[in-house]
C-alpha atoms as a PDB file:
ATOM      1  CA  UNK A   1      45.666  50.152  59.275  1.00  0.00           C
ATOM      2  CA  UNK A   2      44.876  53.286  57.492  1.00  0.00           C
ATOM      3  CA  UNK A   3      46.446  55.279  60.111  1.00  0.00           C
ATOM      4  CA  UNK A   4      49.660  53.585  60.165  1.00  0.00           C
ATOM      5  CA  UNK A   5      49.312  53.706  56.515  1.00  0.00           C
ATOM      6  CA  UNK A   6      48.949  56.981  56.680  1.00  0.00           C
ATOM      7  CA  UNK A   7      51.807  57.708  59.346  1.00  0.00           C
ATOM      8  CA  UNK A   8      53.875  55.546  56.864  1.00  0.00           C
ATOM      9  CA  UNK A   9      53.710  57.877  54.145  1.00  0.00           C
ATOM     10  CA  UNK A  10      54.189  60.991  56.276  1.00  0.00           C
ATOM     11  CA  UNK A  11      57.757  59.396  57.428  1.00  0.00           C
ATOM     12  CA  UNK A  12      58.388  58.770  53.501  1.00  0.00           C
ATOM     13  CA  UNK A  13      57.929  62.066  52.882  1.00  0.00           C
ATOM     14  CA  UNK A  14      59.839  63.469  55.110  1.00  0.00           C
ATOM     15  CA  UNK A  15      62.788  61.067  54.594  1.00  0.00           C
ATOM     16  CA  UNK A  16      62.594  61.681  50.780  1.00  0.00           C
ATOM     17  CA  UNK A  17      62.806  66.079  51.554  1.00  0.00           C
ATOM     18  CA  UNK A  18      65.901  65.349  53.832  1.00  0.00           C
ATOM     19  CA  UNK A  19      67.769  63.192  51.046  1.00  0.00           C
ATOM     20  CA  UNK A  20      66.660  66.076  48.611  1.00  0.00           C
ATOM     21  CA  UNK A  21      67.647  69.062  50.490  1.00  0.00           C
ATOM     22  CA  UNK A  22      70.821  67.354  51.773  1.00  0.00           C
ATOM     23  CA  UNK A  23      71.524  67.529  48.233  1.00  0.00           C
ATOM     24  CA  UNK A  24      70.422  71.050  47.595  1.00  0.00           C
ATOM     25  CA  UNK A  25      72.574  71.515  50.648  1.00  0.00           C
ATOM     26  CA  UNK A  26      75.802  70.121  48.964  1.00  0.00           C
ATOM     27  CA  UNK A  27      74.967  71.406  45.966  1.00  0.00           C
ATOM     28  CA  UNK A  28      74.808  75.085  47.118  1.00  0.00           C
ATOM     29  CA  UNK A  29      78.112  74.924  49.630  1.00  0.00           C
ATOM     30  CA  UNK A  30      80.360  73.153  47.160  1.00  0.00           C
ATOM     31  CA  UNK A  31      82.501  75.555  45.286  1.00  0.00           C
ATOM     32  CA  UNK A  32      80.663  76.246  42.369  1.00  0.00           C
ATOM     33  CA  UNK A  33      81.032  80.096  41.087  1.00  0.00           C
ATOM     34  CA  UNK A  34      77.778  81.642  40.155  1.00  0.00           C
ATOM     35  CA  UNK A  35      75.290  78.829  41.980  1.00  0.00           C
ATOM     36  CA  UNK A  36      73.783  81.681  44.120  1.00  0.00           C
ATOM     37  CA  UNK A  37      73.185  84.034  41.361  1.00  0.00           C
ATOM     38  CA  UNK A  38      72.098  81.584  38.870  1.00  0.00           C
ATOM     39  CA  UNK A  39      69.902  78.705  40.589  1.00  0.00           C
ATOM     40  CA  UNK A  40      67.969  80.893  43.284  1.00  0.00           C
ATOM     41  CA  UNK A  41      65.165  81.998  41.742  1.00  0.00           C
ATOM     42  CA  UNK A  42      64.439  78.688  39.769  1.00  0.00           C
ATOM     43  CA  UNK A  43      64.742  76.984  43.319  1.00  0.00           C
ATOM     44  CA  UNK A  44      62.564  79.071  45.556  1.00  0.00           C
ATOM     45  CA  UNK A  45      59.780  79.916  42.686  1.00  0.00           C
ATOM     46  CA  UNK A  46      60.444  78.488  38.921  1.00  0.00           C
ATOM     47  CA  UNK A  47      61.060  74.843  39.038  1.00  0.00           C
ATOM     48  CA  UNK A  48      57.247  73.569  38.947  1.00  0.00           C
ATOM     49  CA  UNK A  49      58.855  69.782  40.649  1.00  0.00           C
ATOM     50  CA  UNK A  50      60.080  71.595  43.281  1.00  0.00           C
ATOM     51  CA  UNK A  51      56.587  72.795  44.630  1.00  0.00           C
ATOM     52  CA  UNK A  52      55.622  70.088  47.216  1.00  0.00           C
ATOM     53  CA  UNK A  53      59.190  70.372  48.297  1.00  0.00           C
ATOM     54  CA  UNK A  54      58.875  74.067  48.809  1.00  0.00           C
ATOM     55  CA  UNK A  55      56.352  73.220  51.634  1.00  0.00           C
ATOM     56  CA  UNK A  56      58.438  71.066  53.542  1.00  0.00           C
ATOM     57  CA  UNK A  57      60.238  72.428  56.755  1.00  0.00           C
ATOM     58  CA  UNK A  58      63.498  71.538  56.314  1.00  0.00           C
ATOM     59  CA  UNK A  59      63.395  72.500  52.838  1.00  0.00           C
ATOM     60  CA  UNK A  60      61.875  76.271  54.412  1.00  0.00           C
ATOM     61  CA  UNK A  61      64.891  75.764  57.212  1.00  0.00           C
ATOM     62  CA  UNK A  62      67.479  75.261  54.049  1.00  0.00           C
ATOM     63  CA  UNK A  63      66.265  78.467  52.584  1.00  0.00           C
ATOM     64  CA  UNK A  64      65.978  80.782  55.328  1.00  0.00           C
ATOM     65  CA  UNK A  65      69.939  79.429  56.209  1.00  0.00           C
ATOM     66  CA  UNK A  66      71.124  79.644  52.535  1.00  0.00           C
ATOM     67  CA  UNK A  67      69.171  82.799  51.248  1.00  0.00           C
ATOM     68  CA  UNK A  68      68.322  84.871  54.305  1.00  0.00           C
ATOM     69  CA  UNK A  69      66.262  88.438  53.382  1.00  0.00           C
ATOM     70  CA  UNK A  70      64.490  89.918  55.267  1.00  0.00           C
ATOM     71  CA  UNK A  71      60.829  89.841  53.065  1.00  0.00           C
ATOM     72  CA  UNK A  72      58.516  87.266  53.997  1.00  0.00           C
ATOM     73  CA  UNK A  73      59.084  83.848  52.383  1.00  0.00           C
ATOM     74  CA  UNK A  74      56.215  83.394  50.330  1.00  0.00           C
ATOM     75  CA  UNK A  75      55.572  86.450  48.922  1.00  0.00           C
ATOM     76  CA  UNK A  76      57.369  86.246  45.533  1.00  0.00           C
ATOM     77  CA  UNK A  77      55.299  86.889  42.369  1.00  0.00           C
ATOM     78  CA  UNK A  78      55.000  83.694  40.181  1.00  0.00           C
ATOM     79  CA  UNK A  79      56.550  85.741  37.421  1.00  0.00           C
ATOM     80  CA  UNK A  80      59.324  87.143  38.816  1.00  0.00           C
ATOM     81  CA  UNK A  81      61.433  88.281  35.820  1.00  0.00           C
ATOM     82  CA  UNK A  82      59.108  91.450  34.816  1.00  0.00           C
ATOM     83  CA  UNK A  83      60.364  93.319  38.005  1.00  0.00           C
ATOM     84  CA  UNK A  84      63.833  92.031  37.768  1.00  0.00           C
ATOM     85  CA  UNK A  85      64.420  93.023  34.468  1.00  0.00           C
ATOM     86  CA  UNK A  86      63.027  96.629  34.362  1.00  0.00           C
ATOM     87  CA  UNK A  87      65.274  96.701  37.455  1.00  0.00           C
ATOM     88  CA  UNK A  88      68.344  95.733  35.491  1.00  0.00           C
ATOM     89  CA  UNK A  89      67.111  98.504  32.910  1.00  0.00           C
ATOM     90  CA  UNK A  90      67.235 100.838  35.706  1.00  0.00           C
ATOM     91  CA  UNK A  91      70.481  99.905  37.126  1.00  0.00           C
ATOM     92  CA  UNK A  92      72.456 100.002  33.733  1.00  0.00           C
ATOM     93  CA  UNK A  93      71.002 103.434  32.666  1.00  0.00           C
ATOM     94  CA  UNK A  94      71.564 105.043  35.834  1.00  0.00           C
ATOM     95  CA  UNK A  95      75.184 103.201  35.398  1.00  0.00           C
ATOM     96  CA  UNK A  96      75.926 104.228  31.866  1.00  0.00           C
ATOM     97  CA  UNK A  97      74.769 108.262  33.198  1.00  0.00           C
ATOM     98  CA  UNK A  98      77.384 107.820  35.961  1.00  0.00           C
ATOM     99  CA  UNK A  99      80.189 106.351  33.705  1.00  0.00           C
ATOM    100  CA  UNK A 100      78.822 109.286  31.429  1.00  0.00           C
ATOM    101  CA  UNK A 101      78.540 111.984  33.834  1.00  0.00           C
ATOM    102  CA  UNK A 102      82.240 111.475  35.292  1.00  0.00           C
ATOM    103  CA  UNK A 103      83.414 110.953  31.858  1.00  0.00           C
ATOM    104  CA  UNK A 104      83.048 114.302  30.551  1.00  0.00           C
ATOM    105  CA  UNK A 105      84.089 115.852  33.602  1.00  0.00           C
ATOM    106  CA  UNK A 106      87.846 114.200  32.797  1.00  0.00           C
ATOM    107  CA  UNK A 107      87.233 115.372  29.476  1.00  0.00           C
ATOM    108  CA  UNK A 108      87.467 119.286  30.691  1.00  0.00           C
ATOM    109  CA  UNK A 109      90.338 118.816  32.297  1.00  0.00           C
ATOM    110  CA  UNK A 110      91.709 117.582  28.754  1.00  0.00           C
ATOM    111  CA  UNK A 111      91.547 120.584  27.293  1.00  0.00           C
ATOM    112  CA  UNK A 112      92.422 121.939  25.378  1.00  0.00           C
ATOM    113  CA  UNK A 113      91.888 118.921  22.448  1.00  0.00           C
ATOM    114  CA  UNK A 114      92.819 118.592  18.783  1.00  0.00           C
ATOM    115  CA  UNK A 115      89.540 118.956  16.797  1.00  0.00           C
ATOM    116  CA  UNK A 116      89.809 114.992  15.841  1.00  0.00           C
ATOM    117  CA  UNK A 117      89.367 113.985  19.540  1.00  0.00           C
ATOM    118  CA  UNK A 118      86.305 116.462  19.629  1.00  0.00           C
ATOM    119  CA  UNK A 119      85.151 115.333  16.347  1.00  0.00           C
ATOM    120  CA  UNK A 120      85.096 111.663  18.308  1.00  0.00           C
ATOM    121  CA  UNK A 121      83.414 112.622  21.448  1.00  0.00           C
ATOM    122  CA  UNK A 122      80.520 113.968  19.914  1.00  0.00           C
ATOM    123  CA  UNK A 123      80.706 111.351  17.152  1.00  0.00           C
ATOM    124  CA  UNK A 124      80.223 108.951  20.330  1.00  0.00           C
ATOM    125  CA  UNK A 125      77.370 111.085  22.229  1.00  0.00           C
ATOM    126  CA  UNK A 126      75.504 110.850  19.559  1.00  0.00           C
ATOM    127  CA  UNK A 127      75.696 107.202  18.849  1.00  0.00           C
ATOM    128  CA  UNK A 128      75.057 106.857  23.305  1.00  0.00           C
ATOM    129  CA  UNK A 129      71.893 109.212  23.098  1.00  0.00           C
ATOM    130  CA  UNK A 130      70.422 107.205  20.257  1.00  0.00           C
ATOM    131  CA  UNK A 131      71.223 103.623  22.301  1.00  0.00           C
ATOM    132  CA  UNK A 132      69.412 105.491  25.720  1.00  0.00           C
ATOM    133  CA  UNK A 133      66.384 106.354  23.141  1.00  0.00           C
ATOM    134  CA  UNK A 134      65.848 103.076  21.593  1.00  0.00           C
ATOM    135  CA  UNK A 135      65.674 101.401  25.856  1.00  0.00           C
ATOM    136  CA  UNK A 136      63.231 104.365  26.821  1.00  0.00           C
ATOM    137  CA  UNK A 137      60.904 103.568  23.802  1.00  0.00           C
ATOM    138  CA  UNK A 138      60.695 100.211  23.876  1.00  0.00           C
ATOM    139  CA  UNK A 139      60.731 100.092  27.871  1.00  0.00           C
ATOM    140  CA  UNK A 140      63.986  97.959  27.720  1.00  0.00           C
ATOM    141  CA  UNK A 141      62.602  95.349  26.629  1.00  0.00           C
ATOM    142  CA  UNK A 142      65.154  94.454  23.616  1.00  0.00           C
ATOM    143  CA  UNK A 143      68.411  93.087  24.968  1.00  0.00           C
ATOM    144  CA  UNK A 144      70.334  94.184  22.128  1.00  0.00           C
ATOM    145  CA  UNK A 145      69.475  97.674  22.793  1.00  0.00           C
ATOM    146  CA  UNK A 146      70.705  97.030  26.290  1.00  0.00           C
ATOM    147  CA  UNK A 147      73.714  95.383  25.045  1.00  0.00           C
ATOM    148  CA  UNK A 148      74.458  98.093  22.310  1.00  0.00           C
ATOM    149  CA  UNK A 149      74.521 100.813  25.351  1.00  0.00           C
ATOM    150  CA  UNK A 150      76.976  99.144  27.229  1.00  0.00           C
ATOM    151  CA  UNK A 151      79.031  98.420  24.543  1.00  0.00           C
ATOM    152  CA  UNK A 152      79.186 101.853  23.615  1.00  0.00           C
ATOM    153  CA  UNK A 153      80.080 102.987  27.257  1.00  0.00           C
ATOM    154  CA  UNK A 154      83.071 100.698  26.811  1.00  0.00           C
ATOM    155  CA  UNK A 155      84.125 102.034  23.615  1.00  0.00           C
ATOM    156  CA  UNK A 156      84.168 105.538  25.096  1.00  0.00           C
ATOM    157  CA  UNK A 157      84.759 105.740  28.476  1.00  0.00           C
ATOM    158  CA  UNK A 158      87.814 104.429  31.111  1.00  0.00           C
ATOM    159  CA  UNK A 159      87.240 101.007  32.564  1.00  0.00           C
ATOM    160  CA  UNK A 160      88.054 101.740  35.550  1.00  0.00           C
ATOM    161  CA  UNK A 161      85.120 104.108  35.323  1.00  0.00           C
ATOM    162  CA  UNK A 162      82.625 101.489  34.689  1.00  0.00           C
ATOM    163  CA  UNK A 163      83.794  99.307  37.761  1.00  0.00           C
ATOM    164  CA  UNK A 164      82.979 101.938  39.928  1.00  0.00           C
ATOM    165  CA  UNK A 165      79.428 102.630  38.652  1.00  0.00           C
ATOM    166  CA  UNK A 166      78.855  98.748  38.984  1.00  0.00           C
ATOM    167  CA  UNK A 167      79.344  98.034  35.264  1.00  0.00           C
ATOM    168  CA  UNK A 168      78.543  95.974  33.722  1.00  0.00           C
ATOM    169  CA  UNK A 169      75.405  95.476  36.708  1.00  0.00           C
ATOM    170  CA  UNK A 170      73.972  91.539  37.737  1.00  0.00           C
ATOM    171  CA  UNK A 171      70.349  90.682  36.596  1.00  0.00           C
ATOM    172  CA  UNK A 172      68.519  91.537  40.421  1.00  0.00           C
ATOM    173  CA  UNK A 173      67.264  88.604  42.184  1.00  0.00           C
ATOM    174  CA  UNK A 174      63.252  88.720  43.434  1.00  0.00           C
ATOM    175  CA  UNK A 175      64.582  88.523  47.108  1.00  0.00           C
ATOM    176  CA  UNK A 176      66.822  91.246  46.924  1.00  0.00           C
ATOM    177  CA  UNK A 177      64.073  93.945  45.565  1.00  0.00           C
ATOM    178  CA  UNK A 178      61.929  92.595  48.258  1.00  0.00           C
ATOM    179  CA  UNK A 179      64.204  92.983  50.314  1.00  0.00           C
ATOM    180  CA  UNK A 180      64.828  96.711  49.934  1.00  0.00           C
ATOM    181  CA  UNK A 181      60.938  96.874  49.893  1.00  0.00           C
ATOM    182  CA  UNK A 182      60.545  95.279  53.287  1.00  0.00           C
ATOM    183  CA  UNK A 183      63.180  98.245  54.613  1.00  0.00           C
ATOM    184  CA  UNK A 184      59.814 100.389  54.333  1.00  0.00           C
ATOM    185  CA  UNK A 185      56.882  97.564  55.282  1.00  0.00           C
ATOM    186  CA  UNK A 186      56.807  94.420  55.264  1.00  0.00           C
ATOM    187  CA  UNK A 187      52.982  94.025  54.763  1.00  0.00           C
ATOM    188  CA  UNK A 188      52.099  95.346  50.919  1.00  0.00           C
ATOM    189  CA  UNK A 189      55.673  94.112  49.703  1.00  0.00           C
ATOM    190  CA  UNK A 190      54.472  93.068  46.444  1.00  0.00           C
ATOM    191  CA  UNK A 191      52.820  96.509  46.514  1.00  0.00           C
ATOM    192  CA  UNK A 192      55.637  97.939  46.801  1.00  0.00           C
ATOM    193  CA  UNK A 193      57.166  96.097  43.792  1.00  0.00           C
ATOM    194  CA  UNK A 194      54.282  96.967  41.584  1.00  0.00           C
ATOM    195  CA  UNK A 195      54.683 100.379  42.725  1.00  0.00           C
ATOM    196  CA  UNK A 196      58.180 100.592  41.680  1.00  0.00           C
ATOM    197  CA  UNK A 197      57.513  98.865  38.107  1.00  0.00           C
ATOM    198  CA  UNK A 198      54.681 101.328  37.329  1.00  0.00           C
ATOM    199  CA  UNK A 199      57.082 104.880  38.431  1.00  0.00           C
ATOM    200  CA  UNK A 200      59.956 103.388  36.360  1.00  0.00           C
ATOM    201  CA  UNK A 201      57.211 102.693  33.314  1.00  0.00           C
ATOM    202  CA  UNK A 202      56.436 106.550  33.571  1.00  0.00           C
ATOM    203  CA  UNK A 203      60.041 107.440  34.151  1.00  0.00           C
ATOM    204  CA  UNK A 204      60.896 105.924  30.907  1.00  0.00           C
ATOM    205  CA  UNK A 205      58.160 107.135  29.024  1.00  0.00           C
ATOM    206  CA  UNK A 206      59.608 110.516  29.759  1.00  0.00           C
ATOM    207  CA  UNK A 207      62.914 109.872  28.955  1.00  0.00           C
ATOM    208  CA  UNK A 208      62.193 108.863  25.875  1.00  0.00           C
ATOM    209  CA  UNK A 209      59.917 111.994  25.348  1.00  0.00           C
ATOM    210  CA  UNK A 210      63.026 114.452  26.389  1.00  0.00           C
ATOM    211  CA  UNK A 211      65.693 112.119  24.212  1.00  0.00           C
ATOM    212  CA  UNK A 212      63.785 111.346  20.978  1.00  0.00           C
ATOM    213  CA  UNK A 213      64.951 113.786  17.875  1.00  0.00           C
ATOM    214  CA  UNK A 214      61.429 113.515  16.690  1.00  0.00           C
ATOM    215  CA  UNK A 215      60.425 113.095  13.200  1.00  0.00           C
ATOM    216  CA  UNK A 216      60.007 116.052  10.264  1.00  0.00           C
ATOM    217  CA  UNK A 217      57.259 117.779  11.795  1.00  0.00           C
ATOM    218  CA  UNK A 218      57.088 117.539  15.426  1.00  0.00           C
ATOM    219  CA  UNK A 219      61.355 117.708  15.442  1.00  0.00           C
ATOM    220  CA  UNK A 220      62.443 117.713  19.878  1.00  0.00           C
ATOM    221  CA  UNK A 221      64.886 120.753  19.320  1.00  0.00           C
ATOM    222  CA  UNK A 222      66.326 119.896  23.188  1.00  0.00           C
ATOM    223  CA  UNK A 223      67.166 116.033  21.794  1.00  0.00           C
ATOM    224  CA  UNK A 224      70.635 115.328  22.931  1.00  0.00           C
ATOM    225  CA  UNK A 225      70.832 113.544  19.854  1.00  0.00           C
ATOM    226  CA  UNK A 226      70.158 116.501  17.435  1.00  0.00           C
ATOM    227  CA  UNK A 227      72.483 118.959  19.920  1.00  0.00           C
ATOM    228  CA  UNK A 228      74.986 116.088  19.914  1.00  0.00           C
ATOM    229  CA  UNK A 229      75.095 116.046  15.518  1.00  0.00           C
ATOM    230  CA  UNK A 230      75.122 119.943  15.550  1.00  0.00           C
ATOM    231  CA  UNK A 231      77.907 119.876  17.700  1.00  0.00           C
ATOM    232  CA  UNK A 232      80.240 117.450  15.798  1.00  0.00           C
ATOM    233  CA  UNK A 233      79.003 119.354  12.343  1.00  0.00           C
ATOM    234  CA  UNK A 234      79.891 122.109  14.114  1.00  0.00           C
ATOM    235  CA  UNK A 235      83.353 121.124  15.099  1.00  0.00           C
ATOM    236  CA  UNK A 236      83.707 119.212  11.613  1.00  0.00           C
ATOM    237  CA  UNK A 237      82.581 122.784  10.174  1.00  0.00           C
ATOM    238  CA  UNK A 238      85.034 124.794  12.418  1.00  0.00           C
ATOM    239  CA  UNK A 239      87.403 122.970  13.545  1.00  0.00           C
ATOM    240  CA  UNK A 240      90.767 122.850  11.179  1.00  0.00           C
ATOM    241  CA  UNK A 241      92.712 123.890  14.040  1.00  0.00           C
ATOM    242  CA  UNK A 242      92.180 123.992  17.657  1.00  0.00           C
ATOM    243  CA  UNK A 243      91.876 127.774  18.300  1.00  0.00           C
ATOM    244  CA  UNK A 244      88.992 127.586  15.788  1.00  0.00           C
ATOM    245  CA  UNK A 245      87.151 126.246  18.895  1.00  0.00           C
ATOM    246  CA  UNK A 246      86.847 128.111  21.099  1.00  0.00           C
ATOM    247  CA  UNK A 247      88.110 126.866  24.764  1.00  0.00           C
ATOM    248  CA  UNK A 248      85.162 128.071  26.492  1.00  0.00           C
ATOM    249  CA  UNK A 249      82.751 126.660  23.702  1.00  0.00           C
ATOM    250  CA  UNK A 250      84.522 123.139  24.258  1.00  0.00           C
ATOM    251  CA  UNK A 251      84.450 123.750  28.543  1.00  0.00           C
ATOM    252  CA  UNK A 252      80.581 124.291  28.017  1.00  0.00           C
ATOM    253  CA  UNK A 253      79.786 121.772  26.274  1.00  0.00           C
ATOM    254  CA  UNK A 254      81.292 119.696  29.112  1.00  0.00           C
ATOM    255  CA  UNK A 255      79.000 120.936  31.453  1.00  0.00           C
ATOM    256  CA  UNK A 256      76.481 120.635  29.746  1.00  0.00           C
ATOM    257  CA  UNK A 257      76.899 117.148  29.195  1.00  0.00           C
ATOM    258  CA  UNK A 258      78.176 116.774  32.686  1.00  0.00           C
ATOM    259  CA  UNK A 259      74.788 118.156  33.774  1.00  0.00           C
ATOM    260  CA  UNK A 260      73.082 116.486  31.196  1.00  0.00           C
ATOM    261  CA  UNK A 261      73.903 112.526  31.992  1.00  0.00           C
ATOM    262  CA  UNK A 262      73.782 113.491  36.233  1.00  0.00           C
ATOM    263  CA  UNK A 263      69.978 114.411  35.213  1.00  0.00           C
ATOM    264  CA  UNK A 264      69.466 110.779  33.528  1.00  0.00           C
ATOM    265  CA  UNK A 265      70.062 109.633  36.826  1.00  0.00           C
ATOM    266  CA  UNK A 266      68.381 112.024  38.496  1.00  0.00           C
ATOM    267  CA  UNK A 267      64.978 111.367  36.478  1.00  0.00           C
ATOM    268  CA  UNK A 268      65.442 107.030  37.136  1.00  0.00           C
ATOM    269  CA  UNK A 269      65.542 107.909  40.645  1.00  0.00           C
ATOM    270  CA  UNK A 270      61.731 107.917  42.005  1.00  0.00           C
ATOM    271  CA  UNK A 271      62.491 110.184  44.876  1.00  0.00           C
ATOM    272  CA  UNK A 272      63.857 112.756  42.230  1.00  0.00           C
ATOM    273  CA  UNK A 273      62.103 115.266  39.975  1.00  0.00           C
ATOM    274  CA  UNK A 274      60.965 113.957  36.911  1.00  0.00           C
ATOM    275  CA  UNK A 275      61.482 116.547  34.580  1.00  0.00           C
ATOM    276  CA  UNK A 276      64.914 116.512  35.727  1.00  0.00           C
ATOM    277  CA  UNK A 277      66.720 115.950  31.912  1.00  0.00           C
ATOM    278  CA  UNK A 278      64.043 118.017  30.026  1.00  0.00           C
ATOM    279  CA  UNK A 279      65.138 120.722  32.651  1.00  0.00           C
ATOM    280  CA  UNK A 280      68.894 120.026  31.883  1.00  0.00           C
ATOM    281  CA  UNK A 281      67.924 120.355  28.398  1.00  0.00           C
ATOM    282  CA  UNK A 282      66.428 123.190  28.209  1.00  0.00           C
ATOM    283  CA  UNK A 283      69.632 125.208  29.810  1.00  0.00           C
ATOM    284  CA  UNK A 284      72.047 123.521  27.078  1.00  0.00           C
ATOM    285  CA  UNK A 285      73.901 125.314  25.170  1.00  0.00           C
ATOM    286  CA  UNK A 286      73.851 125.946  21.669  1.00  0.00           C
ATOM    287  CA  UNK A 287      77.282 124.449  19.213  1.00  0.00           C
ATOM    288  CA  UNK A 288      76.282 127.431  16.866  1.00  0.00           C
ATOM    289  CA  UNK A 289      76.386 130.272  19.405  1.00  0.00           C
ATOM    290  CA  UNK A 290      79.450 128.765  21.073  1.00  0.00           C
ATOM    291  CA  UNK A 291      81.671 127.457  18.099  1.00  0.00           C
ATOM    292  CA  UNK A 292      83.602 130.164  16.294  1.00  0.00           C
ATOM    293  CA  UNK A 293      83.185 134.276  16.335  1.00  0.00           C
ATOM    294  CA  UNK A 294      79.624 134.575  16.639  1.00  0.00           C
ATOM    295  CA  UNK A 295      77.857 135.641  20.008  1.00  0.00           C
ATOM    296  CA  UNK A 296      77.461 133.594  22.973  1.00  0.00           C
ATOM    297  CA  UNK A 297      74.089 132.077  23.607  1.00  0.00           C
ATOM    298  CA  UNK A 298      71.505 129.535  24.554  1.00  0.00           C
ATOM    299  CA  UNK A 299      69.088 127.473  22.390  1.00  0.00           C
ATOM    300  CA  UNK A 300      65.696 129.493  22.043  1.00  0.00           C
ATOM    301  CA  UNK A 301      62.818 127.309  22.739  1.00  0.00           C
END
């Protein structure tokens, strides 16, 4: 009796999986924008009812069909939105660098400019560098700050520009970042993951060291945001008319910033150097040597 009790409640089971993933099934292949995106991680980790389910082989079938990766199945940290989010972080700085980066490159070929659209581009930089500081300090963990970058990008910069360097970026699922860890191993994968959120903690942390303008005493000379406000006093200062500034001051300063935002990118990438923007830094130019009659120059340290 017991046994056929027992074989009983196995056949519920399984009946009452294949009613629910028949309508998981339906659920995921109607026509629904933004299911995928949306529903996948509270399916296959988040939703506590969905546990028992989870162990089920149709149910491990469904999944396999409907979100193939490569990583093993199980292996998914119960908290899954630490890793995702820092890679977000990483995805829209290195984004807003490239939208940056390709930005000012247009904006040599615009010269020469009328001191007012100078007087806004480093207006702008300045406002950018400060939004890139706030992220690296507080290790992105403020989505305002995130949302005040990117809506700075867009006040400055082409849209077409920002489509191209994947802006504005999707939150990453779990599966897709263990994915791209399995590419190397698939045994340590969560190692892997760790790994990454530790180097982009450090990567940040120096970031924000080469960005912050420091306070009274202990002022960062090589802060894009202080070289950003000495350029745009120093255009507001010099610039009544556009031969007050000087074409090669103005074709510098694109560089610079040019070289600048590529070495944002540069130090988020792992595989990269990272003193990559102090380095930039420390080669950029000075607005008082450049702007004007006196001498050509460089910063001193």
């Amino acid at each position: 009796m017991n046994g056929t009790d027992g074989q009983s409640g196995s056949r519920e089971r399984r009946a009452l999986a294949d009613l629910a993933v028949d309508e998981l099934e339906g659920a995921a292949q109607a026509d629904v924008s933004g299911f995928h995106p949306v529903t996948r991680s509270w399916l296959l980790i988040e939703d506590p009812d969905l546990e028992k389910l989870r162990q089920e082989s149709r149910f491990i079938r469904f999944e396999r069909e409907t979100y193939p990766h490569s990583a093993p199945d199980r292996h998914r940290p119960e908290r899954p939105l630490r890793p995702e989010m820092k890679a977000y972080g990483r995805q829209l700085l290195s984004g807003c660098a490239a939208v940056m980066e390709h930005t000012w490159r247009l904006r040599r070929g615009q010269l020469p400019a009328e001191p007012y659209v100078l007087v806004e581009w480093f207006a702008g930089e300045t406002e950018l560098w400060r939004c890139v500081d706030r992220i690296a300090s507080n290790q992105g963990r403020n989505w305002r700050d995130r949302q005040r970058l990117l809506q700075r990008v867009r006040e400055v910069a082409d849209t077409r520009l920002l489509v191209r360097c994947g802006l504005p970026s999707s939150l990453p699922e779990m599966d897709d970042l263990l994915d791209e860890a399995a590419w190397d191993t698939v045994d340590g994968v969560q190692e892997r993951i760790s790994s990454f959120e530790e180097t982009f903690e450090k990567r940040l942390a120096a970031l924000s060291l080469a960005v912050a303008a420091g306070a009274n005493g202990s002022a960062n000379r090589r802060s894009p945001i202080r070289l950003s406000t000495q350029w745009l006093a120093a255009v507001r200062r010099n610039g009544a008319s556009p031969a007050a500034v000087q074409q090669a001051a103005a074709q510098q300063a694109c560089s610079d910033y040019e070289t600048a935002w590529r070495a944002v990118r540069d130090l988020l990438d792992p595989d990269e150097s990272g003193t990559a923007l102090s380095d930039a830094l420390r080669r950029f130019h000075a607005p008082r040597a450049l702007i004007g009659t006196g001498p050509r120059g460089t910063m001193t340290p």
